[in-house]
C-alpha atoms as a PDB file:
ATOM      1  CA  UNK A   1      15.709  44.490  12.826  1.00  0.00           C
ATOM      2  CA  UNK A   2      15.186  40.707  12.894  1.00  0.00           C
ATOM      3  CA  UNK A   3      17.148  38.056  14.495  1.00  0.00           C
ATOM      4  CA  UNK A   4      19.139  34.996  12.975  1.00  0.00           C
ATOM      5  CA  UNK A   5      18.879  31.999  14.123  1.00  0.00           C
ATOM      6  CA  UNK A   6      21.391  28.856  12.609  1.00  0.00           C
ATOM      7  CA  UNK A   7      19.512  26.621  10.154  1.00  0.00           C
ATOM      8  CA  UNK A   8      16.464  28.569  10.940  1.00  0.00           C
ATOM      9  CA  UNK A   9      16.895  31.782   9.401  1.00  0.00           C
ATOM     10  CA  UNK A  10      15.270  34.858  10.580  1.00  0.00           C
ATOM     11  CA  UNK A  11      13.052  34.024  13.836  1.00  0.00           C
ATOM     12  CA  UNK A  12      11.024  37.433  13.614  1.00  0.00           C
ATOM     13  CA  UNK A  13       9.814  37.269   9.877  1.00  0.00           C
ATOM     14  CA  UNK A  14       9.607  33.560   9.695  1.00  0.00           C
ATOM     15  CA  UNK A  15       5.912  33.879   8.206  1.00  0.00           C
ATOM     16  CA  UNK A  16       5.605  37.536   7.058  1.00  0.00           C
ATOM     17  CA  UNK A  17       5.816  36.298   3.539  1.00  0.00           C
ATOM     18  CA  UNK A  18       3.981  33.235   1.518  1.00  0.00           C
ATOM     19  CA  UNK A  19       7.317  32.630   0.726  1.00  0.00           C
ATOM     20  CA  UNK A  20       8.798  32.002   3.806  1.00  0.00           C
ATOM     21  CA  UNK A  21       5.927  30.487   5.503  1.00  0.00           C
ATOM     22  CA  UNK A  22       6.320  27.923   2.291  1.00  0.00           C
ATOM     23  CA  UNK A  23       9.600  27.583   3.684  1.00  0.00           C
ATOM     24  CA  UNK A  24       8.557  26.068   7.007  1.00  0.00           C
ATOM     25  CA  UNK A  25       6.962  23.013   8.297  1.00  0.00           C
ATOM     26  CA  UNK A  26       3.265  22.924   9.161  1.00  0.00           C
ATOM     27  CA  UNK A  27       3.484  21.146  11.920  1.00  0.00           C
ATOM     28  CA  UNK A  28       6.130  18.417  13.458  1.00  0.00           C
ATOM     29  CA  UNK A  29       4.441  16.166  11.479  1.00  0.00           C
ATOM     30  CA  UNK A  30       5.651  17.278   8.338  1.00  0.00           C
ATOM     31  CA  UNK A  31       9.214  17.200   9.014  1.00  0.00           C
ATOM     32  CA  UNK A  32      11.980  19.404  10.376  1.00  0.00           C
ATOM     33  CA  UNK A  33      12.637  22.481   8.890  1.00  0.00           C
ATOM     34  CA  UNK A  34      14.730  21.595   5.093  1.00  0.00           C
ATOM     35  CA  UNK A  35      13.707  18.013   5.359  1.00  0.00           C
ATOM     36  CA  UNK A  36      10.215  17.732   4.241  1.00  0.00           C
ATOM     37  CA  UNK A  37       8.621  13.830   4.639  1.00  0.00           C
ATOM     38  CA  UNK A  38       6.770  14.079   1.857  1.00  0.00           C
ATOM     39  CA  UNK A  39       9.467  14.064  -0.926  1.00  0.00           C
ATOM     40  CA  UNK A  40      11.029  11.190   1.341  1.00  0.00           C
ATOM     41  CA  UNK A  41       8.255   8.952   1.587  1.00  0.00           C
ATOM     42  CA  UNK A  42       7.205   9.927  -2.397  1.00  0.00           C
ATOM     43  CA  UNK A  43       9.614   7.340  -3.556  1.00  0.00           C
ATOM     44  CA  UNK A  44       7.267   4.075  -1.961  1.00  0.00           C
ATOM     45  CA  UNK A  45       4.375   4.540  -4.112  1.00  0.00           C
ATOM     46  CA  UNK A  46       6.330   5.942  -7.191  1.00  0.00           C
ATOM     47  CA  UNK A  47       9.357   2.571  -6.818  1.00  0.00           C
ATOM     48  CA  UNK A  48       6.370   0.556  -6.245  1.00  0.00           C
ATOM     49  CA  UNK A  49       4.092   1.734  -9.215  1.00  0.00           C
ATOM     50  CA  UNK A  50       6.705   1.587 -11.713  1.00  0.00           C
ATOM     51  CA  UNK A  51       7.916  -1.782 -10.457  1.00  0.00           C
ATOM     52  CA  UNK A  52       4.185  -3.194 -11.295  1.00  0.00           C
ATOM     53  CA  UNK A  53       4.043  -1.804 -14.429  1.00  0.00           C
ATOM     54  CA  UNK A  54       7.325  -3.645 -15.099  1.00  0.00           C
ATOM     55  CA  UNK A  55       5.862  -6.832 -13.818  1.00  0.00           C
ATOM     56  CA  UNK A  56       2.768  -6.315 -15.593  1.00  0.00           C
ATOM     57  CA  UNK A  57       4.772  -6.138 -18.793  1.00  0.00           C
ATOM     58  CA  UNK A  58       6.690  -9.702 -18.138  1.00  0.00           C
ATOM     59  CA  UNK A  59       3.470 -11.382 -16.965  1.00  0.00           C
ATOM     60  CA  UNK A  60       1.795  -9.825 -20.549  1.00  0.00           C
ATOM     61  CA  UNK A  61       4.798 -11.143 -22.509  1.00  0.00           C
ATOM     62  CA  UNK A  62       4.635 -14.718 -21.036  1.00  0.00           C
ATOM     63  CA  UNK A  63       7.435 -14.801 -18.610  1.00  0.00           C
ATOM     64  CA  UNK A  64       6.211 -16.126 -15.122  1.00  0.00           C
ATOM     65  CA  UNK A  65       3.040 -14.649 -15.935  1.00  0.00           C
ATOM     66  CA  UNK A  66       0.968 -15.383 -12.399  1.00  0.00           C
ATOM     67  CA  UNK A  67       3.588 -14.717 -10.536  1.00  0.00           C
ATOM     68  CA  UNK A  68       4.803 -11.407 -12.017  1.00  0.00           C
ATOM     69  CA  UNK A  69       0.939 -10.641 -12.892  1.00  0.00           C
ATOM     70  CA  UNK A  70       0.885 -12.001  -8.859  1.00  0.00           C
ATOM     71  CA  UNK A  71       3.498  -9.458  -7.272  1.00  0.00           C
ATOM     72  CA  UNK A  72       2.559  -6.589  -9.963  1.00  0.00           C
ATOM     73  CA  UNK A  73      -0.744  -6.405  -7.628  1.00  0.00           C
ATOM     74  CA  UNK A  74       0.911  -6.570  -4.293  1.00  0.00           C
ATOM     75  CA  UNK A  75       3.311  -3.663  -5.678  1.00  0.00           C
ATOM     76  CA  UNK A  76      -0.377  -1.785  -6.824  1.00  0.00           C
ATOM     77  CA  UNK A  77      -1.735  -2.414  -2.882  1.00  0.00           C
ATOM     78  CA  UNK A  78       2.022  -1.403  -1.372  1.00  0.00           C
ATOM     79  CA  UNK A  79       1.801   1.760  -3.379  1.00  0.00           C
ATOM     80  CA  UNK A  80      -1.771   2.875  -2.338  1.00  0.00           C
ATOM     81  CA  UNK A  81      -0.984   2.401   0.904  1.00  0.00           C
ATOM     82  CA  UNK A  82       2.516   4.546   0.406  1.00  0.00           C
ATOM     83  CA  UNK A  83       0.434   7.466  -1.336  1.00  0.00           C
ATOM     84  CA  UNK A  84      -1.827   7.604   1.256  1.00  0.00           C
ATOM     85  CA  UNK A  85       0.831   7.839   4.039  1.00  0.00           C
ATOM     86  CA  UNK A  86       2.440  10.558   1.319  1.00  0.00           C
ATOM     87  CA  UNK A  87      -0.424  12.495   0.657  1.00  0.00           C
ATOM     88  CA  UNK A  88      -0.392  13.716   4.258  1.00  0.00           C
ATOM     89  CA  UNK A  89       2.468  14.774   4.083  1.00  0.00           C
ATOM     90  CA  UNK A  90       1.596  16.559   0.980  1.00  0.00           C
ATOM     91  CA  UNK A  91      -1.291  18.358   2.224  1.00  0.00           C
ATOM     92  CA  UNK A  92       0.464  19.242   5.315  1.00  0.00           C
ATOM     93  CA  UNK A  93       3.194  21.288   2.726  1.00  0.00           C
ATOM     94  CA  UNK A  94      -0.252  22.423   0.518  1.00  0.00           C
ATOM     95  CA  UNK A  95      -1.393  24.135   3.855  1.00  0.00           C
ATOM     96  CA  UNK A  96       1.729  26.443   3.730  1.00  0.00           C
ATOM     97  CA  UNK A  97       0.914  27.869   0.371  1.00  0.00           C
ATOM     98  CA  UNK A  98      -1.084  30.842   0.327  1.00  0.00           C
ATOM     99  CA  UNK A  99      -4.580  31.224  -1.371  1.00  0.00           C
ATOM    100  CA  UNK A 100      -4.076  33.234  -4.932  1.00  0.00           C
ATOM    101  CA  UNK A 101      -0.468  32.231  -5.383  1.00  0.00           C
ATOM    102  CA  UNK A 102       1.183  30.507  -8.321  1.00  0.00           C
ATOM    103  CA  UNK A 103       2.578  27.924  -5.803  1.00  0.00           C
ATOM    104  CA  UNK A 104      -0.372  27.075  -3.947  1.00  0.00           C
ATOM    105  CA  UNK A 105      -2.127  26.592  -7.755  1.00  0.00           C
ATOM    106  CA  UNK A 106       0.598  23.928  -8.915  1.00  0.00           C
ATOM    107  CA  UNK A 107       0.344  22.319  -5.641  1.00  0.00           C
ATOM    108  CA  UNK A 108      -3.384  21.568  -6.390  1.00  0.00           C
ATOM    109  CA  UNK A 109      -2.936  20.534  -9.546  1.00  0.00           C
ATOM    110  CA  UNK A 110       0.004  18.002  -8.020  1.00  0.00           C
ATOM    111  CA  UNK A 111      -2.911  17.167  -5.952  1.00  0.00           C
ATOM    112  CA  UNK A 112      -5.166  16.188  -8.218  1.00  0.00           C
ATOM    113  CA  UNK A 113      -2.778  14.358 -10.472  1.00  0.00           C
ATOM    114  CA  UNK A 114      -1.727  12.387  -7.513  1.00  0.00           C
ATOM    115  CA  UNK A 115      -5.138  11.731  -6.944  1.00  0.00           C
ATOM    116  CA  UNK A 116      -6.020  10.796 -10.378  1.00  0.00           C
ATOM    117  CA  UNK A 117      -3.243   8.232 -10.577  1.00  0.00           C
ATOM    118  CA  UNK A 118      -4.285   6.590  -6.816  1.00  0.00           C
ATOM    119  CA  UNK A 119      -7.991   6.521  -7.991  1.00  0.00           C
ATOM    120  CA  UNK A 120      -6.682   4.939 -11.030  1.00  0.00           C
ATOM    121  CA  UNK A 121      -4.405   2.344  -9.666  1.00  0.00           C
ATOM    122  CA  UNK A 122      -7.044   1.640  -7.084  1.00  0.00           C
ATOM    123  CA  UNK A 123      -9.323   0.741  -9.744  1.00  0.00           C
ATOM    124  CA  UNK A 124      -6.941  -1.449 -11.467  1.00  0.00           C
ATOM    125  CA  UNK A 125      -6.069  -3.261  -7.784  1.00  0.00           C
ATOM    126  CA  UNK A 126     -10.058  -3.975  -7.685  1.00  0.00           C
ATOM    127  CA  UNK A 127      -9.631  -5.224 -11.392  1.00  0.00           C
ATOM    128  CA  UNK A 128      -6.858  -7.924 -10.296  1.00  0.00           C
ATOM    129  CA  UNK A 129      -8.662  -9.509  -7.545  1.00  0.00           C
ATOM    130  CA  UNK A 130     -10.198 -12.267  -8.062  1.00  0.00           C
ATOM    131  CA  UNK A 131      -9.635 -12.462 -11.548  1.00  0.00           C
ATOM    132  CA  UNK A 132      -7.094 -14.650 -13.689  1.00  0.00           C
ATOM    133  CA  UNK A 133      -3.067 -13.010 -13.086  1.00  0.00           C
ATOM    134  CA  UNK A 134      -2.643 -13.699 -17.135  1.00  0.00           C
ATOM    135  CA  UNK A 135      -5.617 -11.692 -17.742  1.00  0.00           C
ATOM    136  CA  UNK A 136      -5.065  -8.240 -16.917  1.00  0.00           C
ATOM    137  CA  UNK A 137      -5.072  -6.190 -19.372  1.00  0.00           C
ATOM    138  CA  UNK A 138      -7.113  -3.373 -18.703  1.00  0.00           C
ATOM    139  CA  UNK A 139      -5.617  -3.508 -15.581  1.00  0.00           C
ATOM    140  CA  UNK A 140      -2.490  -3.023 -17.201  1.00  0.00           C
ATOM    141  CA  UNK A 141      -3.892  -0.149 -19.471  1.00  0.00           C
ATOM    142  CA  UNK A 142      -5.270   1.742 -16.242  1.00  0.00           C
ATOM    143  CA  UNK A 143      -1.696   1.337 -14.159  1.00  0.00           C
ATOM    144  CA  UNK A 144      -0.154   2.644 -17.264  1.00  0.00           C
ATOM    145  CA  UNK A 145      -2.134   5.950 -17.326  1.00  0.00           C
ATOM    146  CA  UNK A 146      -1.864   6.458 -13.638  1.00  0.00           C
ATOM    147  CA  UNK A 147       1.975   6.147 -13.981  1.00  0.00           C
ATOM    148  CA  UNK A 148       1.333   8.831 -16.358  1.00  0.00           C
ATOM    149  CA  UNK A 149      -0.398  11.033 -14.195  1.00  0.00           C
ATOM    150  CA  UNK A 150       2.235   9.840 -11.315  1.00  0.00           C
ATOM    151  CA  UNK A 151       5.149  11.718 -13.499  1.00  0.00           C
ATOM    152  CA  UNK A 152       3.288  14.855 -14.526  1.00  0.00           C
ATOM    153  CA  UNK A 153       2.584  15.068 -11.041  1.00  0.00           C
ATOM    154  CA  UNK A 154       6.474  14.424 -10.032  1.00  0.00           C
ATOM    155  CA  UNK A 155       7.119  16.993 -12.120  1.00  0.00           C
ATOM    156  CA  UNK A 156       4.725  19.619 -10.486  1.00  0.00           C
ATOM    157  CA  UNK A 157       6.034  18.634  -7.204  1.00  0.00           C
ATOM    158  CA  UNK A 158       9.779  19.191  -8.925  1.00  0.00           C
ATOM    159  CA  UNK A 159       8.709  22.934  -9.721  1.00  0.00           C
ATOM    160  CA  UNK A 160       7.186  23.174  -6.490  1.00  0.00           C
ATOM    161  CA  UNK A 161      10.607  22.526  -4.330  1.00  0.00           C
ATOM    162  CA  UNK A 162      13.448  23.115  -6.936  1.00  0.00           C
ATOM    163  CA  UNK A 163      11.891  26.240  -8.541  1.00  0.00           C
ATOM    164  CA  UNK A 164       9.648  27.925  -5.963  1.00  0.00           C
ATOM    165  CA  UNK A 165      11.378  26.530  -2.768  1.00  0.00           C
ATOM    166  CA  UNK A 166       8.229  24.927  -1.259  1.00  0.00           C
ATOM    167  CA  UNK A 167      10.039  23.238   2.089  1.00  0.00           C
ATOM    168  CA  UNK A 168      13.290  23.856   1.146  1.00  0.00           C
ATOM    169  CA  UNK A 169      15.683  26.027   3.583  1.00  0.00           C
ATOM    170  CA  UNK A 170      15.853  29.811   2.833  1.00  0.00           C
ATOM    171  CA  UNK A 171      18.878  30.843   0.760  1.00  0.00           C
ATOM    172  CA  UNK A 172      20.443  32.253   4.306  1.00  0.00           C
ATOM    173  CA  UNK A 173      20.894  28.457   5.483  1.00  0.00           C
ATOM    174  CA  UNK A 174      21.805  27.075   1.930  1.00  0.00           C
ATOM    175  CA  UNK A 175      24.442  29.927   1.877  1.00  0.00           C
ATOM    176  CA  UNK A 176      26.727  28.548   4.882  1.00  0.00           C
ATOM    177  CA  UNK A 177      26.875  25.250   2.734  1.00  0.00           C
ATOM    178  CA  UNK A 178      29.392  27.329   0.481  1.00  0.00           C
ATOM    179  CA  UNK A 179      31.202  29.452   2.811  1.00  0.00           C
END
């Protein structure tokens, strides 16, 4: 017979399953149990991404073009640096999934999307420097597929928490939200 704790739910079986061992944080790091960093600090890199891409578009129109073209960079640099802070977070969740399971096979494909799209918006970062802001258009072409990749990957990490629970409390603790 196992033992419930509150907000924790059973202390005895906590990792007797891939499920619930999905369930928990890997380490402190990660974040407390049912509040995971990684979909918190997710939101830097994606808000900064799509703001480029925005900016990108005004400076390719003609409006302020070097100083959209300007800031759409800076937004590039602020979101590598957010996926990289993210991504540990991420593989510190990835580490909970077991080997062979459907989870732990979306999660690497998240990976590797998320990778895709930093390795691509690195690229167009190295593009920008140096160059003329009003001539950027590969850059451009390059942030636009990585914010591709970014939402296939958003998605994956969507399947990963809302449909297979990956860091999100056990149905015990979600159940006292509706008593």
């Amino acid at each position: 017979m196992s033992s419930t704790v509150p907000g924790r739910g059973s202390t005895t079986d906590d990792l007797s399953s891939p499920l619930r061992r999905a369930k928990r944080p890997a380490s402190v790091l990660a974040g407390p149990y049912g509040h995971p960093f990684h979909a918190t600090v997710v939101v830097i890199p994606i808000g900064a991404w799509t703001a480029s891409v925005v900016f990108d578009i005004l400076a390719l129109c003609g409006v302020e073009p070097t100083s959209f073209a300007f800031a759409a960079e800076w937004l590039i640099l602020i979101g590598v640096i957010g996926a990289a802070i993210a991504a540990v977070f991420g593989l510190l969740d990835l580490s909970r999934l077991a080997a062979g399971t459907k989870a732990r096979r979306l999660g690497l494909i998240h990976l590797t999307f998320n990778s895709a799209a930093l390795v691509l918006f690195l690229i167009s970062f190295f593009i920008r420097v140096g160059e003329p802001h009003e001539e950027h258009v590969v850059a451009f072409i390059l942030s636009v597929i990585a914010l591709l990749c970014v939402g296939v990957s958003g998605f994956l990490g969507g399947e990963l928490a809302y449909r297979y629970g990956v860091r999100v409390a056990d149905e015990e603790t979600q159940r006292r939200g509706f008593e």
